[in-house]
Structures are given as structure tokens and as C-alpha cells.
N, C-alpha and C. Protein backbone atom coordinates (compact mmCIF):
# COMPACT_ATOMS: atom_id res chain seq x y z
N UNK A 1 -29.28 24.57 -69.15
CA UNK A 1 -29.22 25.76 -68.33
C UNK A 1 -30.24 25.69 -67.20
N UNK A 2 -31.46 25.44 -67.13
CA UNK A 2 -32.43 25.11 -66.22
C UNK A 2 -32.22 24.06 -65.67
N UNK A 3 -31.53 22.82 -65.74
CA UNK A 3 -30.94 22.29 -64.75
C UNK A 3 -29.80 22.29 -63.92
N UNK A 4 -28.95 23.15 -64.22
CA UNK A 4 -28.01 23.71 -63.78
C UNK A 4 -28.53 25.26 -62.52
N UNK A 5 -29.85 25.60 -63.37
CA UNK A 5 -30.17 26.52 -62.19
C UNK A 5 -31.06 25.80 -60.73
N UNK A 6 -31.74 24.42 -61.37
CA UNK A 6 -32.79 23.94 -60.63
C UNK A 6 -31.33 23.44 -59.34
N UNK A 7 -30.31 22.86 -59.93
CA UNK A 7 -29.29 22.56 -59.01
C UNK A 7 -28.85 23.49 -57.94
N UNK A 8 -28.39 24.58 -58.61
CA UNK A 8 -28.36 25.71 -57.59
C UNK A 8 -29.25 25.95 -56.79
N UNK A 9 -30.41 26.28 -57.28
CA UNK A 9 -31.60 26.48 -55.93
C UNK A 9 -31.17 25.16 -55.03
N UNK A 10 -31.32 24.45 -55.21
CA UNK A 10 -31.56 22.95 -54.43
C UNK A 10 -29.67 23.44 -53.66
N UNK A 11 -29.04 23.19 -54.14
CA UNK A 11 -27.78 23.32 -53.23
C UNK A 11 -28.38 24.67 -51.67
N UNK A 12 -28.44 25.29 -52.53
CA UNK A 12 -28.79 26.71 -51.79
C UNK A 12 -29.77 26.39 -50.75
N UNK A 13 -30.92 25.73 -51.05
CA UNK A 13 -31.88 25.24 -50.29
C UNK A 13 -31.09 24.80 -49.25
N UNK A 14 -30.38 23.77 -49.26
CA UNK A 14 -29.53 22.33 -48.76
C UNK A 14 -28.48 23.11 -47.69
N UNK A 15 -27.76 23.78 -47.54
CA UNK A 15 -26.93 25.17 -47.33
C UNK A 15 -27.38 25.52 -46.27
N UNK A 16 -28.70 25.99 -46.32
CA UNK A 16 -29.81 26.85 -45.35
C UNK A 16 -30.18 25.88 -44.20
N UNK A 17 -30.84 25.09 -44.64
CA UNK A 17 -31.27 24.10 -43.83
C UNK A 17 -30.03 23.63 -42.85
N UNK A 18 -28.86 23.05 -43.21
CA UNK A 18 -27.84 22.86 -42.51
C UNK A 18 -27.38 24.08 -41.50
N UNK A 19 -27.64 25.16 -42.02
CA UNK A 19 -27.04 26.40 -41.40
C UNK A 19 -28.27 26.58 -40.10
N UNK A 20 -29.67 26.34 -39.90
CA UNK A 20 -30.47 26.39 -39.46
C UNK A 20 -30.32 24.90 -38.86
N UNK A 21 -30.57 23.99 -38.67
CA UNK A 21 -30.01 22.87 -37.96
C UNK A 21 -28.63 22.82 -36.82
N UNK A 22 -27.80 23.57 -37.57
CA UNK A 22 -26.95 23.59 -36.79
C UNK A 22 -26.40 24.48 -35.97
N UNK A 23 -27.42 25.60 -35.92
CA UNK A 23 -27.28 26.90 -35.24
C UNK A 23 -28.80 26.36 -33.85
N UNK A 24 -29.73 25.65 -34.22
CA UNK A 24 -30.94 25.45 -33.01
C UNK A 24 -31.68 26.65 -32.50
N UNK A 25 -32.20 26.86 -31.94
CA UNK A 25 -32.89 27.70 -31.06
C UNK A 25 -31.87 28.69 -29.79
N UNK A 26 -32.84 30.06 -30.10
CA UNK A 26 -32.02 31.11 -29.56
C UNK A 26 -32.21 30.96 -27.66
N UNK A 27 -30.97 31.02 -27.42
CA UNK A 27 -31.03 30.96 -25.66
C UNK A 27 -32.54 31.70 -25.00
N UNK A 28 -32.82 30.86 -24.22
CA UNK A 28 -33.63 31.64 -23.19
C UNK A 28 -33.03 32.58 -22.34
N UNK A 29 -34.09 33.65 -22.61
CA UNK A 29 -33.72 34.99 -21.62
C UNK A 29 -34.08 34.31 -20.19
N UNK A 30 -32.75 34.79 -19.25
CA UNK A 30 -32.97 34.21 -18.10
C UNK A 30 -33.59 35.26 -16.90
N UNK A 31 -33.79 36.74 -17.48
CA UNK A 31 -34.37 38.25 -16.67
C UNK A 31 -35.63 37.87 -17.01
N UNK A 32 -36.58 37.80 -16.00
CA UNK A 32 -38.22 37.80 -15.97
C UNK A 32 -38.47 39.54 -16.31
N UNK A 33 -39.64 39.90 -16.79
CA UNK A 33 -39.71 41.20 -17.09
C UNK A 33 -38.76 42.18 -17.72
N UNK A 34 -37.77 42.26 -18.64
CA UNK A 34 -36.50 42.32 -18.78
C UNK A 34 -36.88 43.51 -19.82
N UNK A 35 -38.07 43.57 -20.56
CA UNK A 35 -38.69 44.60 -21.19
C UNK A 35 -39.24 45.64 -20.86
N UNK A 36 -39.61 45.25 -19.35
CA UNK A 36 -40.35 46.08 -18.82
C UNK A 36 -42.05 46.29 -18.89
N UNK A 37 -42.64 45.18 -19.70
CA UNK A 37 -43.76 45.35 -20.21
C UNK A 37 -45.28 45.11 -19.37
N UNK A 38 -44.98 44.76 -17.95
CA UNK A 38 -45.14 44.40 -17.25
C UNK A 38 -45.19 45.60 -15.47
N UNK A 39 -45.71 45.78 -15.21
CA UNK A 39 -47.55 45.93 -15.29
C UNK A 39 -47.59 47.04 -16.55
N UNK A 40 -48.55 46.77 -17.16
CA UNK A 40 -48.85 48.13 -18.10
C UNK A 40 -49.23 49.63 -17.66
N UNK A 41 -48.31 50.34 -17.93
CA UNK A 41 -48.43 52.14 -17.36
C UNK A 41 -49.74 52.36 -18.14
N UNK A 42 -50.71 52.84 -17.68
CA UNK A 42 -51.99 52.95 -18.22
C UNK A 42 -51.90 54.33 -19.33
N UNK A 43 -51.28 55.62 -19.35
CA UNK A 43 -51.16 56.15 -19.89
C UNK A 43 -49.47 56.25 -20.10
N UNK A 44 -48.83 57.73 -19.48
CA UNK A 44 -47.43 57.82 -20.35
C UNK A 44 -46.36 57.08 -19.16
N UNK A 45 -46.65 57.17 -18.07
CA UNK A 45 -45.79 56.44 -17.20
C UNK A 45 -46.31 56.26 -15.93
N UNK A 46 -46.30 54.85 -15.49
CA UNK A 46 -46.64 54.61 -14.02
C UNK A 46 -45.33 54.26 -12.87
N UNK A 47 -45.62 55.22 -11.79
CA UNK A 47 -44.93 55.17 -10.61
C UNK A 47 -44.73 53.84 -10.02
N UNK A 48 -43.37 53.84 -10.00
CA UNK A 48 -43.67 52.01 -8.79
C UNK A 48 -42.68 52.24 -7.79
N UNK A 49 -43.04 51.83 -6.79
CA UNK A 49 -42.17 51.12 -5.70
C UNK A 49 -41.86 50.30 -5.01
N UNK A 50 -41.32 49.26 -3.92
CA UNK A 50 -41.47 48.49 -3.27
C UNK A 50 -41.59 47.09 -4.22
N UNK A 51 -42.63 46.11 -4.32
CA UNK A 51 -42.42 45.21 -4.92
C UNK A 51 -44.09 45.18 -6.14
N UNK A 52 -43.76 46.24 -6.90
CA UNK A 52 -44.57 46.35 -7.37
C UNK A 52 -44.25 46.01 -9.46
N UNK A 53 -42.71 45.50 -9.37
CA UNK A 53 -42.45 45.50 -10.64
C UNK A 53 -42.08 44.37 -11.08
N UNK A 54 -42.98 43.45 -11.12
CA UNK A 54 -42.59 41.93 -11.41
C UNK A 54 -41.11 41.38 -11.93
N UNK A 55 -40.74 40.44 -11.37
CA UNK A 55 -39.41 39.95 -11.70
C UNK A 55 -38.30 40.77 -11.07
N UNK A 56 -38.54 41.69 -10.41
CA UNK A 56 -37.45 42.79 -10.25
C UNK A 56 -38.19 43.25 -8.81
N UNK A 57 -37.07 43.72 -8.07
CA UNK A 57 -36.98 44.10 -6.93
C UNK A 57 -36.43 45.58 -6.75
N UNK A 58 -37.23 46.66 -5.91
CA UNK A 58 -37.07 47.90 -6.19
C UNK A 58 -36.27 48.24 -4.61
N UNK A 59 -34.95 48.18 -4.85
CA UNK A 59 -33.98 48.14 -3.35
C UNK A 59 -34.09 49.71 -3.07
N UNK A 60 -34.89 50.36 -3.62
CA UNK A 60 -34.74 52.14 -3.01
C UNK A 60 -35.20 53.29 -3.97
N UNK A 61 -35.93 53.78 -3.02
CA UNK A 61 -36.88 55.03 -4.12
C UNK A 61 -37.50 54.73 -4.96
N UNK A 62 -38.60 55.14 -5.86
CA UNK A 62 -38.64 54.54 -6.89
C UNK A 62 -38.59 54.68 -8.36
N UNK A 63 -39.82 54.30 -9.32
CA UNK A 63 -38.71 54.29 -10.78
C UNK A 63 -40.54 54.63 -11.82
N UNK A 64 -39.79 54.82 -12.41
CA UNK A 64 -41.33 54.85 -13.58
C UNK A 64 -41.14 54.14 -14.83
N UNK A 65 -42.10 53.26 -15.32
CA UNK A 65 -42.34 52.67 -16.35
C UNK A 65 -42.75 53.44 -17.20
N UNK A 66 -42.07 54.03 -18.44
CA UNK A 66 -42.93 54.95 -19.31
C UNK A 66 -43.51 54.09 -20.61
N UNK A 67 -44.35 54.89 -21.08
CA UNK A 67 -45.30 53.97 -22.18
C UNK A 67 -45.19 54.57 -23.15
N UNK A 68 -45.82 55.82 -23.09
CA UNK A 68 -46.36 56.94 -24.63
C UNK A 68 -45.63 57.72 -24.28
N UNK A 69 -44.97 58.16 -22.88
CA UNK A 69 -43.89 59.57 -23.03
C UNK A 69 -43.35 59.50 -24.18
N UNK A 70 -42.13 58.39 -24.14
CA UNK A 70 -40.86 58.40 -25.44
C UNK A 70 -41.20 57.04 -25.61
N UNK A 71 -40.22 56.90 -26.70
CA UNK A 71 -40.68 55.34 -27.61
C UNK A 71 -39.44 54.52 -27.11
N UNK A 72 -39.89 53.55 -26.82
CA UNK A 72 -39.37 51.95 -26.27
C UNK A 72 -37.88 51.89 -27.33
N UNK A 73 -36.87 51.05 -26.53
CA UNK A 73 -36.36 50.75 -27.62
C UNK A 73 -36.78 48.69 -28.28
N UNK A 74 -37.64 48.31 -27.34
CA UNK A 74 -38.06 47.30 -27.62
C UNK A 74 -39.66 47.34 -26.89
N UNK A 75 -40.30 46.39 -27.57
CA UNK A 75 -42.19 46.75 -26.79
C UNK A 75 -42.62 47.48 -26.53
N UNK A 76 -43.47 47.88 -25.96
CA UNK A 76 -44.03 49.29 -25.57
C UNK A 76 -43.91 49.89 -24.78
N UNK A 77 -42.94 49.46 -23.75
CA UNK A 77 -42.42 50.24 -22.44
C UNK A 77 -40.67 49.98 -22.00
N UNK A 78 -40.51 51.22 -21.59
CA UNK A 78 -38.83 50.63 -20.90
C UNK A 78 -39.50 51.60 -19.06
N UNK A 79 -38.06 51.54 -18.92
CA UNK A 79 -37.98 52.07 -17.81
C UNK A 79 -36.91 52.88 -17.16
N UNK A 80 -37.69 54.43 -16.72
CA UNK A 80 -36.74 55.12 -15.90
C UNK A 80 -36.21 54.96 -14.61
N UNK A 81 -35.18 54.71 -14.09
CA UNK A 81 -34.29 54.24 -13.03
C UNK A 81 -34.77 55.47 -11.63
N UNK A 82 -35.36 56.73 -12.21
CA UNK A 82 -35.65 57.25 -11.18
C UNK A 82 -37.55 57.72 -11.53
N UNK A 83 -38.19 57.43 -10.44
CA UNK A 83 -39.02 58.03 -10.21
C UNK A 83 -39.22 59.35 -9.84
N UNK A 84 -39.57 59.77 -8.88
CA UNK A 84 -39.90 60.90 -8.15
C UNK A 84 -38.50 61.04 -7.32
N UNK A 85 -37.78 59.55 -6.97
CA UNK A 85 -36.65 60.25 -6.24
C UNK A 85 -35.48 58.71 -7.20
N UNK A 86 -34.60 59.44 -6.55
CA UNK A 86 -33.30 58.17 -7.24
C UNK A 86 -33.97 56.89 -6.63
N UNK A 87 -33.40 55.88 -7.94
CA UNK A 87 -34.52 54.45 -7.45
C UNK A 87 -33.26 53.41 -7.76
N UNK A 88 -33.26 52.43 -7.65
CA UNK A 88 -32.40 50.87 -7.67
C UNK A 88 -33.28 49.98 -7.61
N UNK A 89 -32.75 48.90 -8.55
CA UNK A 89 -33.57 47.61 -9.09
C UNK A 89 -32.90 46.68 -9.05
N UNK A 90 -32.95 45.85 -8.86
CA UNK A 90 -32.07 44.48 -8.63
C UNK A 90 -32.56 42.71 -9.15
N UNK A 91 -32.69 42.15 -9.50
CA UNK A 91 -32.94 40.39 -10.06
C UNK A 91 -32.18 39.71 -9.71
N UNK A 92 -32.71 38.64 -8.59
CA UNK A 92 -31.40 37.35 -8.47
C UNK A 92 -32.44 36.33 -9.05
N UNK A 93 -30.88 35.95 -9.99
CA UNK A 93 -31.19 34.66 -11.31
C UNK A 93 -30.14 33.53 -10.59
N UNK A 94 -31.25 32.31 -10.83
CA UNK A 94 -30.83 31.44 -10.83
C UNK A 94 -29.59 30.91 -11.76
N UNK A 95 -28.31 30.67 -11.11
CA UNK A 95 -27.45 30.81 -12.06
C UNK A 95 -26.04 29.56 -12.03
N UNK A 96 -25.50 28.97 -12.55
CA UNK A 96 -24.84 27.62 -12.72
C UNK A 96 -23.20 27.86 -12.30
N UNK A 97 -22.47 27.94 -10.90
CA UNK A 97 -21.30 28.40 -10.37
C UNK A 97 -20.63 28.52 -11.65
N UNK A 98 -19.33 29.35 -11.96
CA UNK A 98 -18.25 29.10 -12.93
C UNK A 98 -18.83 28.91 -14.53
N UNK A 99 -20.05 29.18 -14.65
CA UNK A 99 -20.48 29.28 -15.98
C UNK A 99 -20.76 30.80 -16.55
N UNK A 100 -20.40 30.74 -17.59
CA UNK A 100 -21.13 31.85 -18.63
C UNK A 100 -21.87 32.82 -19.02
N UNK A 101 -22.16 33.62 -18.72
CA UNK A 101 -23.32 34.54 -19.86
C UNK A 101 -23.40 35.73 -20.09
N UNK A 102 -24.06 35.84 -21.06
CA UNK A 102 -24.10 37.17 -21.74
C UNK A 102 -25.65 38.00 -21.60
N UNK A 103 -24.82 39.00 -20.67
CA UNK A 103 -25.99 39.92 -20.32
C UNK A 103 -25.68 41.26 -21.49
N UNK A 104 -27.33 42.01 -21.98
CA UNK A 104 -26.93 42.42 -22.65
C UNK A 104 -28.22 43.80 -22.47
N UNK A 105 -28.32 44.98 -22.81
CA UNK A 105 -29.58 45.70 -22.35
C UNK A 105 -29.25 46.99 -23.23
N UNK A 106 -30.16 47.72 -23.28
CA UNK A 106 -30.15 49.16 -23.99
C UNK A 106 -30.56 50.19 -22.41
N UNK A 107 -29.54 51.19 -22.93
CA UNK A 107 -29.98 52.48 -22.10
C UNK A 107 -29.57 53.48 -22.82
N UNK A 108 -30.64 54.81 -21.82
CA UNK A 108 -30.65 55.99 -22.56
C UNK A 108 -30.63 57.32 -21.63
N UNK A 109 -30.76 58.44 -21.63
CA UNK A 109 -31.17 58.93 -20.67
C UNK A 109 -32.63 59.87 -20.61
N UNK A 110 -33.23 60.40 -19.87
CA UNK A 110 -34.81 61.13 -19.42
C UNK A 110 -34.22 62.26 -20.14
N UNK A 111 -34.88 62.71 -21.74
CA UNK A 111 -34.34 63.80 -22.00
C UNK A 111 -35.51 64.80 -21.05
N UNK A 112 -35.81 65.00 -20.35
CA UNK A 112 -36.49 66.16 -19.89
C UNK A 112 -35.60 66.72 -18.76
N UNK A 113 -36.16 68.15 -18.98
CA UNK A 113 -35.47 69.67 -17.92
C UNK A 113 -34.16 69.63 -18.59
N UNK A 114 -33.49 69.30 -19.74
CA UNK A 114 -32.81 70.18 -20.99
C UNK A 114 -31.27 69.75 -19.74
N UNK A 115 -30.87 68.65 -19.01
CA UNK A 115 -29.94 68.50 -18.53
C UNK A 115 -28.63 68.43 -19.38
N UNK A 116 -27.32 68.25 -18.81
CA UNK A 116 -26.42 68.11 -19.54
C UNK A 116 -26.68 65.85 -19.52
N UNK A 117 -26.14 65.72 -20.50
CA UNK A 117 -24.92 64.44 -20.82
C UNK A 117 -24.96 63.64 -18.71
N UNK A 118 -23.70 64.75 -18.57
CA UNK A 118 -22.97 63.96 -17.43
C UNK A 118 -24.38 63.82 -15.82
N UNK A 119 -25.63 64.69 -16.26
CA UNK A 119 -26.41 64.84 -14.92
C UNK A 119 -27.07 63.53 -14.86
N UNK A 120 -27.05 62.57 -15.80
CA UNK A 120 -27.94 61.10 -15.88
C UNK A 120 -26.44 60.17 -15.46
N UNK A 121 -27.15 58.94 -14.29
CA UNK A 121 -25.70 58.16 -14.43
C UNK A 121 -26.42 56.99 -13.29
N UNK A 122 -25.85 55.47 -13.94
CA UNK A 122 -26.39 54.67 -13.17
C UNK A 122 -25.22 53.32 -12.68
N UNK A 123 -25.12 52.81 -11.82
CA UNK A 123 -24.09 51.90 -11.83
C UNK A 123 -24.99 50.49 -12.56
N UNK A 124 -24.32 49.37 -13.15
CA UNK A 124 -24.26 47.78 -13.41
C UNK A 124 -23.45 47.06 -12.83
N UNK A 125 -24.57 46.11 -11.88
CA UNK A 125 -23.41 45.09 -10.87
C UNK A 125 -24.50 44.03 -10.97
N UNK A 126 -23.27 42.83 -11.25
CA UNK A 126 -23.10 41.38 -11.57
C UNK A 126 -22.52 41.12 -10.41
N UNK A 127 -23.24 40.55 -9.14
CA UNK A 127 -23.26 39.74 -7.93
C UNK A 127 -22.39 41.04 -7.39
N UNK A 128 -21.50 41.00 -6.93
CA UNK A 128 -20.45 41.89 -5.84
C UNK A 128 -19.99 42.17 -6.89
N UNK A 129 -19.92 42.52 -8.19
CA UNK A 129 -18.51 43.44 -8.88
C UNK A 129 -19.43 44.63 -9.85
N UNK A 130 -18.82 45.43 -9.73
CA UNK A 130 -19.40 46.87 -10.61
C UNK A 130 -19.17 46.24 -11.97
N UNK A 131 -20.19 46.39 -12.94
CA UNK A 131 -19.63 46.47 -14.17
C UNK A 131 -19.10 47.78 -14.96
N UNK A 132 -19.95 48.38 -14.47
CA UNK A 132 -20.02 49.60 -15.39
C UNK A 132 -20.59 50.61 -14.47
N UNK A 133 -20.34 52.10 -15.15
CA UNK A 133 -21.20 53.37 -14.63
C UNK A 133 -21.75 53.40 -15.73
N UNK A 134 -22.90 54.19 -16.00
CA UNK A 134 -23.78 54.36 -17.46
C UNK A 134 -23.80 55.77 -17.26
N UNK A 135 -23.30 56.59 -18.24
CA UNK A 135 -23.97 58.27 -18.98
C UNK A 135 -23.98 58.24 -19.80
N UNK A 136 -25.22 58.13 -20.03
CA UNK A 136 -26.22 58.00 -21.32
C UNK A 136 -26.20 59.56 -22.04
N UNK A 137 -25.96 59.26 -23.62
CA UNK A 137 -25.71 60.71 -24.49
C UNK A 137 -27.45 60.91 -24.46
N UNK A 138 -27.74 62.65 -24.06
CA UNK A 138 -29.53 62.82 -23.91
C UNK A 138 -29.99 62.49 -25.64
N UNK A 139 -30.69 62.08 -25.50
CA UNK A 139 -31.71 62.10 -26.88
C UNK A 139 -32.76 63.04 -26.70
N UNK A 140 -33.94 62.97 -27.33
CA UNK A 140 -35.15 63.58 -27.49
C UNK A 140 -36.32 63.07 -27.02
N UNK A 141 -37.35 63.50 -26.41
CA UNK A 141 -38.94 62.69 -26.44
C UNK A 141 -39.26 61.46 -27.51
N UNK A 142 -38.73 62.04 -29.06
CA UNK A 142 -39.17 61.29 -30.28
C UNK A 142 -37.69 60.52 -30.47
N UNK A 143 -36.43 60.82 -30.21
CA UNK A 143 -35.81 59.94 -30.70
C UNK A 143 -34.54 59.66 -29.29
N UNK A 144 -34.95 58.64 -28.30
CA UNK A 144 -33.95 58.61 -26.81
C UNK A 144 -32.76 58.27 -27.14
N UNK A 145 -32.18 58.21 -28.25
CA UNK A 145 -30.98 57.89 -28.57
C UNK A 145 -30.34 56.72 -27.61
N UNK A 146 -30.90 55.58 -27.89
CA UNK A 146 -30.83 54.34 -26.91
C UNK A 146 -29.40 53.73 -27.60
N UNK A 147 -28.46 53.04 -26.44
CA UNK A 147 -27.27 52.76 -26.48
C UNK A 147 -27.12 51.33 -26.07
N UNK A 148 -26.73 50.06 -26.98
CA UNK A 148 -26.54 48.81 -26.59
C UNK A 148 -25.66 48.70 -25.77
N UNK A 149 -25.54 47.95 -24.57
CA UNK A 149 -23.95 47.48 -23.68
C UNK A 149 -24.43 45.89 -23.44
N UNK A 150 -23.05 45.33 -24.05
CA UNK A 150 -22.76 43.74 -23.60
C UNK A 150 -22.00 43.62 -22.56
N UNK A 151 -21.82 42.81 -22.34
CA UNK A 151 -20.91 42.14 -21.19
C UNK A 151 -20.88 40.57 -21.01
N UNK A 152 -20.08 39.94 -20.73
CA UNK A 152 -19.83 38.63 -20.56
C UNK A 152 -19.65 38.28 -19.21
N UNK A 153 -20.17 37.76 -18.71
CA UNK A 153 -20.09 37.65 -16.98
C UNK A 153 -20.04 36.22 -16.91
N UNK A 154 -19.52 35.60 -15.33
CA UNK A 154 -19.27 34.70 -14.85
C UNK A 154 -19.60 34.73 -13.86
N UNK A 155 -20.80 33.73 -13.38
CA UNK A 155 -21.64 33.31 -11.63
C UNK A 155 -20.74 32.58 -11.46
N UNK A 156 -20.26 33.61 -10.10
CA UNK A 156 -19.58 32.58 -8.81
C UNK A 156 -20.34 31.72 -7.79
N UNK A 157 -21.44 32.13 -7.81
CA UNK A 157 -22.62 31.14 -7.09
C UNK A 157 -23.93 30.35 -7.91
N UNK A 158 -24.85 29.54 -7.28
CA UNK A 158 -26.04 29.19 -7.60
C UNK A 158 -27.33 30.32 -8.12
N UNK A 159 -26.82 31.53 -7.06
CA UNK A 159 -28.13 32.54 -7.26
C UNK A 159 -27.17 34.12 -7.56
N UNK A 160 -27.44 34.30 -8.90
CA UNK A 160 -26.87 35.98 -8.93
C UNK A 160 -27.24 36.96 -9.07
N UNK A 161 -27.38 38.29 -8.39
CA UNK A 161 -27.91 39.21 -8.41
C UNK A 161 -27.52 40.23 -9.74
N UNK A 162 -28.40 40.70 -9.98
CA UNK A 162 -28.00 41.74 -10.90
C UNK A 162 -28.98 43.53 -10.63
N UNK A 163 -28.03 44.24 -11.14
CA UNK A 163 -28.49 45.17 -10.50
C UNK A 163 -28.41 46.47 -10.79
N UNK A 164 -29.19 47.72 -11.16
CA UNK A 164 -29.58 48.75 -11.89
C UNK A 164 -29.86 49.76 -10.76
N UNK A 165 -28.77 50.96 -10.84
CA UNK A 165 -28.47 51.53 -9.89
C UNK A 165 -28.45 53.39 -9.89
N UNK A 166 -28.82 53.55 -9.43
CA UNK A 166 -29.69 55.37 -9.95
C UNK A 166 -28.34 56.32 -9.22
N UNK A 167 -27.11 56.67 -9.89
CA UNK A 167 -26.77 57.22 -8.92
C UNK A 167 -27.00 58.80 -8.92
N UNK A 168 -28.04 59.50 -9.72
CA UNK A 168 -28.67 61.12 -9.48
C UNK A 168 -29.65 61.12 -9.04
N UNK A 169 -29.70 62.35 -8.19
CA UNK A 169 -30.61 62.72 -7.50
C UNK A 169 -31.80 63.23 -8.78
N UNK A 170 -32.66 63.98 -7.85
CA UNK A 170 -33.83 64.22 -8.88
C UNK A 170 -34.87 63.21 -9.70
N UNK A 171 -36.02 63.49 -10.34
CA UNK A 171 -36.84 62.87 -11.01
C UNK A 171 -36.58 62.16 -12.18
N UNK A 172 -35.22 62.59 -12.76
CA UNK A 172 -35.19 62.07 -14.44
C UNK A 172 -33.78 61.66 -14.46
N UNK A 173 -33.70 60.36 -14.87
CA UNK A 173 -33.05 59.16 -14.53
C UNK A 173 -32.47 58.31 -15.93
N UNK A 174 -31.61 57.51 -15.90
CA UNK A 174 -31.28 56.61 -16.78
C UNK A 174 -32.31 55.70 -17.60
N UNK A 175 -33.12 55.46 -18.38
CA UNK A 175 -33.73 54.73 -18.65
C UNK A 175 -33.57 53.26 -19.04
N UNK A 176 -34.04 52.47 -19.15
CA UNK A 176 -33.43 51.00 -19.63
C UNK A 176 -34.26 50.19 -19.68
N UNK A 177 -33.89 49.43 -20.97
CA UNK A 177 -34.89 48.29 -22.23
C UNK A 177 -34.05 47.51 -22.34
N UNK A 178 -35.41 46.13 -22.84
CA UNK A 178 -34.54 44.71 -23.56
C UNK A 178 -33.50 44.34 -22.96
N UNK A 179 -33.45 44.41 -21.19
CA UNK A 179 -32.60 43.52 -20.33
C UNK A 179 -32.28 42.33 -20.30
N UNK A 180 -31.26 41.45 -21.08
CA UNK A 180 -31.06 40.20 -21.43
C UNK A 180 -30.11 39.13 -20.61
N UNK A 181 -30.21 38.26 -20.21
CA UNK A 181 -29.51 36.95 -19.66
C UNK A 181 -29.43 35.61 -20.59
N UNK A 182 -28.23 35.24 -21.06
CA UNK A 182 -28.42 33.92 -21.94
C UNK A 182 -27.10 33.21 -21.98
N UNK A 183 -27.27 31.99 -21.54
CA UNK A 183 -25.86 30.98 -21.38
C UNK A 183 -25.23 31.25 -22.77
N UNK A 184 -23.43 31.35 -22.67
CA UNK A 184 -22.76 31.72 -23.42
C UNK A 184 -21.30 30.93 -23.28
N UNK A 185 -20.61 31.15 -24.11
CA UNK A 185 -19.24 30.31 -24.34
C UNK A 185 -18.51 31.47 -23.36
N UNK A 186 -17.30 30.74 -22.97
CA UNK A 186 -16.07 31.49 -22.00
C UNK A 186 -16.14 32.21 -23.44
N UNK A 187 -15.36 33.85 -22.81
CA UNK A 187 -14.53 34.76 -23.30
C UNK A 187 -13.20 33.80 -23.85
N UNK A 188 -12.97 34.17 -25.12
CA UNK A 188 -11.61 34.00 -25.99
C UNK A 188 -10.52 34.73 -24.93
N UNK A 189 -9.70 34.70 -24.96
CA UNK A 189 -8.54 35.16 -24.21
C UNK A 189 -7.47 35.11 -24.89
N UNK A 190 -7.31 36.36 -25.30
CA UNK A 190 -6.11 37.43 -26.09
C UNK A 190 -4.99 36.52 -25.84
N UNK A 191 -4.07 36.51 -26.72
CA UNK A 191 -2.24 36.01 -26.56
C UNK A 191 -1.43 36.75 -27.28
């Protein structure tokens, strides 16, 4: 009986290892600052504009990094899309024509001033094409009710822009964490 179990462990062992060998190391994130963690908001949120948010480019108005307001959905900071006025952010990644990847990010919306649902809303664009509009369901200070979105995209060029887009007016904005880029297999295609 104890060699029959010492076998099992050892298979099981044997199993793992193969499964870990043959899976390798997880893609590099190809978004610099993609957490947001970067510059550190010294208390609950710091103002930025212009080219003040590493890896990322602030194409209009600007945006706030919050820290201790509400809780991250990854590290210790995300980021609201509007500052003081509607803001846009943008990253061009170096990127391989006709290839692959999977961009992937959390958003939420600024539960403050008790707005509806539909008053938070941001566009996602992958080089020239919209991906998406974002209205984020409000959460709370303590719980932002943060929302995963994937997407599978394809660079038509060497360099692709990506891009985070404020479309409300006012101070309190879409928020967004754990901005991801990582080479990926073509989309399966339905028959």
C-alpha cells in the first residue's frame, strides 16, 4: 500500500512538472505603467497633466491618480480618466504588423456626487478603430465594483496606439487598473 501511494505522489509530481515546462513563462506586459503606480499620489489622489504620467501620454485635460480615496483593483493606485476636467490618455506600443494580442484592463466608475450608471463613460481605441464605449456600474468608496474587459486585437503597423478616452464632462470620471498588452494566438473563428 505505501508503495503504491509513494507511486502516486511521484506520478503526480511528474504531471506537474510537465504541465509547468510546457506552459513557460507568462507574456510580458507590453503597457509601461499599466497599473498606474507610477508617480506615487502622495496622499488620496494626485492631479496630472501634460506629460507628467510615465509611459502614457495625456492628449487632453487632465486625470487623477487615486491612492487612499478607493481601493485599487490591482497595487496601490489606479486611475481616474477625469481630473478637474474630461482627460484622454493614450500609449504607442511597439507592435509586430498582422500579429496578435490580448489587451486586457479593469474599469470602474468615480462613485462620488451620487451620479447615475449612464453619467460615467469612456471610449477604447486600438490604433484607428473604437473598441468599445465603457459605463461602468457605480460602486462605492470601499467597494468600486471594478469590471474586467478583454479584447483580442490585431497591429496593422510597427507602432500602435492605444487609447483611454473621457467622454463626460465634469470632475468624476471612469477609472482604470491593471492595463495589459501580451502576444497572443489568432482568434478561433466560428463555422
Amino acid at each position: 500500500m505505501q508503495r503504491l501511494l509513494i507511486l502516486a505522489i511521484l506520478a503526480v509530481a511528474a504531471a506537474a512538472t510537465q504541465l509547468a515546462s510546457t506552459t513557460g513563462p507568462a507574456p510580458t506586459n507590453l503597457i509601461i505603467n499599466g497599473d498606474f503606480e507610477t508617480p506615487q499620489a502622495p496622499d488620496r489622489c494626485l492631479a496630472l497633466s501634460s506629460d507628467q504620467l510615465p509611459g502614457w501620454k495625456i492628449e487632453r485635460g487632465d486625470v487623477d491618480v487615486v491612492s487612499t480615496y478607493w481601493p485599487a483593483e490591482h497595487g496601490n493606485q489606479s486611475l481616474d480618466l477625469n481630473g478637474l476636467t474630461s482627460g484622454a490618455i493614450s500609449q504607442t506600443i511597439v507592435t509586430e504588423s498582422s500579429h496578435w494580442y490580448r489587451l486586457t484592463f479593469f474599469y470602474a466608475g468615480n462613485p462620488d456626487e451620487n451620479a447615475a450608471d449612464s453619467d460615467r463613460a469612456a471610449e477604447v481605441q486600438w490604433g484607428d478603430k473604437l473598441l468599445t464605449i465603457l459605463h461602468p456600474k457605480l460602486g462605492t468608496l470601499a467597494d468600486m465594483n471594478w469590471q474586467r474587459r478583454e479584447f483580442v486585437v490585431q497591429a496593422k503597423t510597427a507602432k500602435t496606439t492605444l487609447a483611454f478616452i473621457s467622454v463626460n464632462d465634469g470632475a468624476y470620471g471612469v477609472a482604470l487598473d491593471d492595463v495589459s498588452l501580451v502576444p497572443c494566438d489568432p482568434p478561433v473563428k466560428q463555422q
